[in-house]
N, C-alpha and C. Protein backbone atom coordinates (compact mmCIF):
# COMPACT_ATOMS: atom_id res chain seq x y z
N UNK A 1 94.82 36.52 -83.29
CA UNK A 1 95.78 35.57 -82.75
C UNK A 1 95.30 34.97 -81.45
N UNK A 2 93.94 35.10 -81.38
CA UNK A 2 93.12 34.46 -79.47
C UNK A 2 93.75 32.98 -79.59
N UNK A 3 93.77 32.37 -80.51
CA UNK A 3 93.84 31.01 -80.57
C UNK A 3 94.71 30.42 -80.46
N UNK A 4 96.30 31.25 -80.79
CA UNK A 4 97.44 30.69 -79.97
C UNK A 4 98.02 31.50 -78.55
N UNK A 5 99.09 30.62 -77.90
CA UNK A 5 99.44 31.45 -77.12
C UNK A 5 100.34 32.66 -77.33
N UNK A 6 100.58 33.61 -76.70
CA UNK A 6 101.40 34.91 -76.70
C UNK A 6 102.64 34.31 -76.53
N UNK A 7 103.42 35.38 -77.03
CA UNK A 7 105.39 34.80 -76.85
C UNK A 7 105.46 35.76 -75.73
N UNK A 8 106.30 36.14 -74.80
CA UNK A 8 107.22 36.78 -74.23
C UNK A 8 107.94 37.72 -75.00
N UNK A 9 108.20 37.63 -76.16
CA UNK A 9 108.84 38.48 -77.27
C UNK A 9 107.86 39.63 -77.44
N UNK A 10 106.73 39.17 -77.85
CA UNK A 10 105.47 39.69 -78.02
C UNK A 10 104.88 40.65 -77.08
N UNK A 11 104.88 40.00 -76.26
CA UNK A 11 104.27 40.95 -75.08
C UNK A 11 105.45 41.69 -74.24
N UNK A 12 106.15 41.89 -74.23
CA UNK A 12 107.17 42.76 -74.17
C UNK A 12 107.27 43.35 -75.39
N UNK A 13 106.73 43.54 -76.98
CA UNK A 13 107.65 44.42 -77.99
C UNK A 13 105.43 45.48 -77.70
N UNK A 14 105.14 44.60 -77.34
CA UNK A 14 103.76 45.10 -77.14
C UNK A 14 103.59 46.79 -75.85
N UNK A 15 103.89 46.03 -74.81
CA UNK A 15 104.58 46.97 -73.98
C UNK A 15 105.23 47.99 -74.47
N UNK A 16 106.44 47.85 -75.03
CA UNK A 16 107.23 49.05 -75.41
C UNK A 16 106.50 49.65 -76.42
N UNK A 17 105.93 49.43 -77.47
CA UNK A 17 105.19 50.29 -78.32
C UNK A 17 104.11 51.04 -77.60
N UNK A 18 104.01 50.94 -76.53
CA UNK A 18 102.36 51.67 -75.72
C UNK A 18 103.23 52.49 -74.68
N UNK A 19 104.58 52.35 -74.37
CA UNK A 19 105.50 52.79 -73.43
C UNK A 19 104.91 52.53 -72.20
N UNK A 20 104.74 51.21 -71.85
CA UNK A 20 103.97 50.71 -70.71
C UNK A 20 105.05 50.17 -70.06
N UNK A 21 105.07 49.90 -68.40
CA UNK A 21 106.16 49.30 -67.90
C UNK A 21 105.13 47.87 -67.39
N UNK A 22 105.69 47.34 -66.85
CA UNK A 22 105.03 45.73 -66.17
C UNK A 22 103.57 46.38 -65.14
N UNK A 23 104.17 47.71 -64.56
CA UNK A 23 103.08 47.72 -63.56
C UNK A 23 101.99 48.42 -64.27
N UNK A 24 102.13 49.34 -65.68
CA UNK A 24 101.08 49.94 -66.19
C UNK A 24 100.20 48.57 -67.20
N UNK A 25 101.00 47.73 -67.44
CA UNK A 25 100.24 46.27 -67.79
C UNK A 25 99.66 45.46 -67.17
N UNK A 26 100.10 45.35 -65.34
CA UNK A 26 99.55 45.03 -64.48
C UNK A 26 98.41 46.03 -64.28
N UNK A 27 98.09 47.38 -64.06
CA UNK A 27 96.83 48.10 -63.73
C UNK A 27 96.01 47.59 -65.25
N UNK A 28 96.46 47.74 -65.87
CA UNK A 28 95.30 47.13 -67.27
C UNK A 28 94.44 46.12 -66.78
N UNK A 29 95.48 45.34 -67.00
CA UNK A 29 94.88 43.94 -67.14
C UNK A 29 94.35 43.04 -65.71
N UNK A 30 94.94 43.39 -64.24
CA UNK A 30 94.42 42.74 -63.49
C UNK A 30 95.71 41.49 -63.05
N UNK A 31 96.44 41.98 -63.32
CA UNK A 31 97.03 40.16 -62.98
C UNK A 31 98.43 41.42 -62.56
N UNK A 32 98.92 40.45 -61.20
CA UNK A 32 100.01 41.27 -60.65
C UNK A 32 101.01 41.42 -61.22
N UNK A 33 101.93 42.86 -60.83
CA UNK A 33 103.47 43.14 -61.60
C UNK A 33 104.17 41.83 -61.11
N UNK A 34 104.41 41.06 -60.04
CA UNK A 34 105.18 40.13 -59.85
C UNK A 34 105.21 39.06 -60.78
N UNK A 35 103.62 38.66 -60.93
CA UNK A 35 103.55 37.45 -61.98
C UNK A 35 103.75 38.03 -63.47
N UNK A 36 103.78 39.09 -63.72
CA UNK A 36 104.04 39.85 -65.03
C UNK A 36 105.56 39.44 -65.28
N UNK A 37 106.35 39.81 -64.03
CA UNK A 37 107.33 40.02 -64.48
C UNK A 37 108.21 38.79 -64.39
N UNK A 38 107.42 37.51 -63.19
CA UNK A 38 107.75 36.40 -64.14
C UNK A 38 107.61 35.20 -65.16
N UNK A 39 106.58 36.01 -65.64
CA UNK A 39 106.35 35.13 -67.12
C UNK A 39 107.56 35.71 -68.27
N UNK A 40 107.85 37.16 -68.05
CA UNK A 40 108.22 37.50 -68.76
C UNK A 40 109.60 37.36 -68.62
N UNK A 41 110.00 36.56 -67.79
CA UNK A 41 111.67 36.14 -67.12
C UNK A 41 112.23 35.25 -68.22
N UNK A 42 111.13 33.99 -68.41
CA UNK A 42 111.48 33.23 -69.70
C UNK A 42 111.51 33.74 -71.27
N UNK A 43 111.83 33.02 -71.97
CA UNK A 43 112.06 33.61 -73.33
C UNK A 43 110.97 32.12 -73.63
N UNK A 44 110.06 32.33 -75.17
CA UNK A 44 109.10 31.61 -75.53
C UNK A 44 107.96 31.88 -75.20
N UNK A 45 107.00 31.02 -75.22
CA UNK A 45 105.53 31.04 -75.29
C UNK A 45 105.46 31.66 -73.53
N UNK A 46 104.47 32.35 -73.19
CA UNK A 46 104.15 33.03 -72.30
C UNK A 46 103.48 31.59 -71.33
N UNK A 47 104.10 31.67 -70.07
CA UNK A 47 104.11 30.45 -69.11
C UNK A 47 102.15 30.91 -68.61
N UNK A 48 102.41 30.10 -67.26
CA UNK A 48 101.02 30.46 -66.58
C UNK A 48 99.90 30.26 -67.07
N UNK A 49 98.54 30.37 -66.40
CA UNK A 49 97.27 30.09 -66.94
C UNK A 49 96.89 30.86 -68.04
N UNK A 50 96.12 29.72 -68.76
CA UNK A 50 95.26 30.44 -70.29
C UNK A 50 95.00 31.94 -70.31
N UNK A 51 94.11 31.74 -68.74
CA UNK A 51 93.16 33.23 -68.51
C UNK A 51 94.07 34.22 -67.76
N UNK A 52 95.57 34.23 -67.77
CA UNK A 52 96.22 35.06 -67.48
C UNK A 52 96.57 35.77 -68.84
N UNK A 53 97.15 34.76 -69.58
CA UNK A 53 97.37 35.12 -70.87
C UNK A 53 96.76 35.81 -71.51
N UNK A 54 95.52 35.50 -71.56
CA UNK A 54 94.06 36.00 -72.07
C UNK A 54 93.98 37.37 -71.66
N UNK A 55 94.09 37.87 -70.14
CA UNK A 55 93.82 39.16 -69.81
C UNK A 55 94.98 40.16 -69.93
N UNK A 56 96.39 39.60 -70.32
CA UNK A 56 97.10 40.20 -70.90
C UNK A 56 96.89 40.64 -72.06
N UNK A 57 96.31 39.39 -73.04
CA UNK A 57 96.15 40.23 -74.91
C UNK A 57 94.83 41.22 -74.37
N UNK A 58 94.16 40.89 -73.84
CA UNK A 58 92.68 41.88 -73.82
C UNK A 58 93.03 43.22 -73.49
N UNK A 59 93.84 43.73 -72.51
CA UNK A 59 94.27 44.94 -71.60
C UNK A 59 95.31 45.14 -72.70
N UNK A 60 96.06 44.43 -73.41
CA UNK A 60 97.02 45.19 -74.61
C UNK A 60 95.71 45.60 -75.52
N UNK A 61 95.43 44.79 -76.30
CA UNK A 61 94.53 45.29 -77.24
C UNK A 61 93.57 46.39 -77.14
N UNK A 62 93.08 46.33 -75.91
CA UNK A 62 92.25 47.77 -75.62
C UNK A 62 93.04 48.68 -75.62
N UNK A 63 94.29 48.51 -75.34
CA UNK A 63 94.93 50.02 -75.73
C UNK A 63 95.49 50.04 -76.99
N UNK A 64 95.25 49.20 -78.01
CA UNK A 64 95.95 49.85 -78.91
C UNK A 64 96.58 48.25 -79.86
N UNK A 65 97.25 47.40 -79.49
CA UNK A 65 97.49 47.04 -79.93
C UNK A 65 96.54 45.72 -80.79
N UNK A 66 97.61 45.70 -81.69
CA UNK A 66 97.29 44.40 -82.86
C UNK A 66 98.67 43.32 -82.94
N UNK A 67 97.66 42.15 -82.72
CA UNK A 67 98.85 40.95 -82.93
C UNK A 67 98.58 40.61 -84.00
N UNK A 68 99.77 40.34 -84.98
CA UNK A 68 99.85 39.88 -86.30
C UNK A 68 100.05 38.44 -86.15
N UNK A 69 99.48 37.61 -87.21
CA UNK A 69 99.96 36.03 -87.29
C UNK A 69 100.69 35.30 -88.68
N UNK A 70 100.43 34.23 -88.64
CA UNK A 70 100.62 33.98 -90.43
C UNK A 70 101.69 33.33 -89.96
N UNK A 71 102.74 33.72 -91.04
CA UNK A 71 104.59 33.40 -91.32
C UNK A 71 105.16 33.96 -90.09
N UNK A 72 104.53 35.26 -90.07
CA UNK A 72 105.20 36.16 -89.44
C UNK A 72 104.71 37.01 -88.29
N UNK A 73 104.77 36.20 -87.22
CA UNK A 73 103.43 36.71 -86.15
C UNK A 73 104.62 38.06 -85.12
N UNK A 74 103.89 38.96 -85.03
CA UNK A 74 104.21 40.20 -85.14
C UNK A 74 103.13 41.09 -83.58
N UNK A 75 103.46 42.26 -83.40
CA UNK A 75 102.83 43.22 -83.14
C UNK A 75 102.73 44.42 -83.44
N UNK A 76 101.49 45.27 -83.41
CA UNK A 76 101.89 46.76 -84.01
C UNK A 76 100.80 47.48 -83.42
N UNK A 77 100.90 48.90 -83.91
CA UNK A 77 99.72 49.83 -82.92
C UNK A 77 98.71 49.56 -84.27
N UNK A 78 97.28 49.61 -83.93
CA UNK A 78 96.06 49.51 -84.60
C UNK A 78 96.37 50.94 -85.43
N UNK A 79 96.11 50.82 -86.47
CA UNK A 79 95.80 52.47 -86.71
C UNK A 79 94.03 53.13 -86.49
N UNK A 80 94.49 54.35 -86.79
CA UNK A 80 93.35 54.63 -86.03
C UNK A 80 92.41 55.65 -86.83
């Protein structure tokens, strides 16, 4: 899913499946709990720069997750 942007839905249902809070997504990924927590204020496509976005899916995905696309764009833990 690199090729579209992330929802807010998404990266919050992403979070809760890893039981991560904003600031354990902030130590991942590099980009502060403040701006974490307001992208994630809106509902829809995830606001802010590309390469914020970007280092959000990267720091999810290394831990674990998978974004689904298609009909039905989704998240889930990788199995392993």
């Amino acid at each position: 899913m690199s090729t579209k942007k992330l929802s807010v839905r998404l990266v919050k249902a992403a979070r809760a499946l890893l039981d991560w809070s904003q600031d354990d997504l902030a130590k991942a990924s590099g980009v502060s709990s403040p701006t974490i927590g307001r992208l994630e204020a809106e509902d829809g496509e995830l606001g802010g720069r590309a390469e914020t976005g970007e280092k959000l899916r990267r720091a999810l995905e290394k831990a674990g997750i998978e974004f689904t696309n298609g009909n039905a764009p989704g998240v889930r833990l990788k199995k392993r």
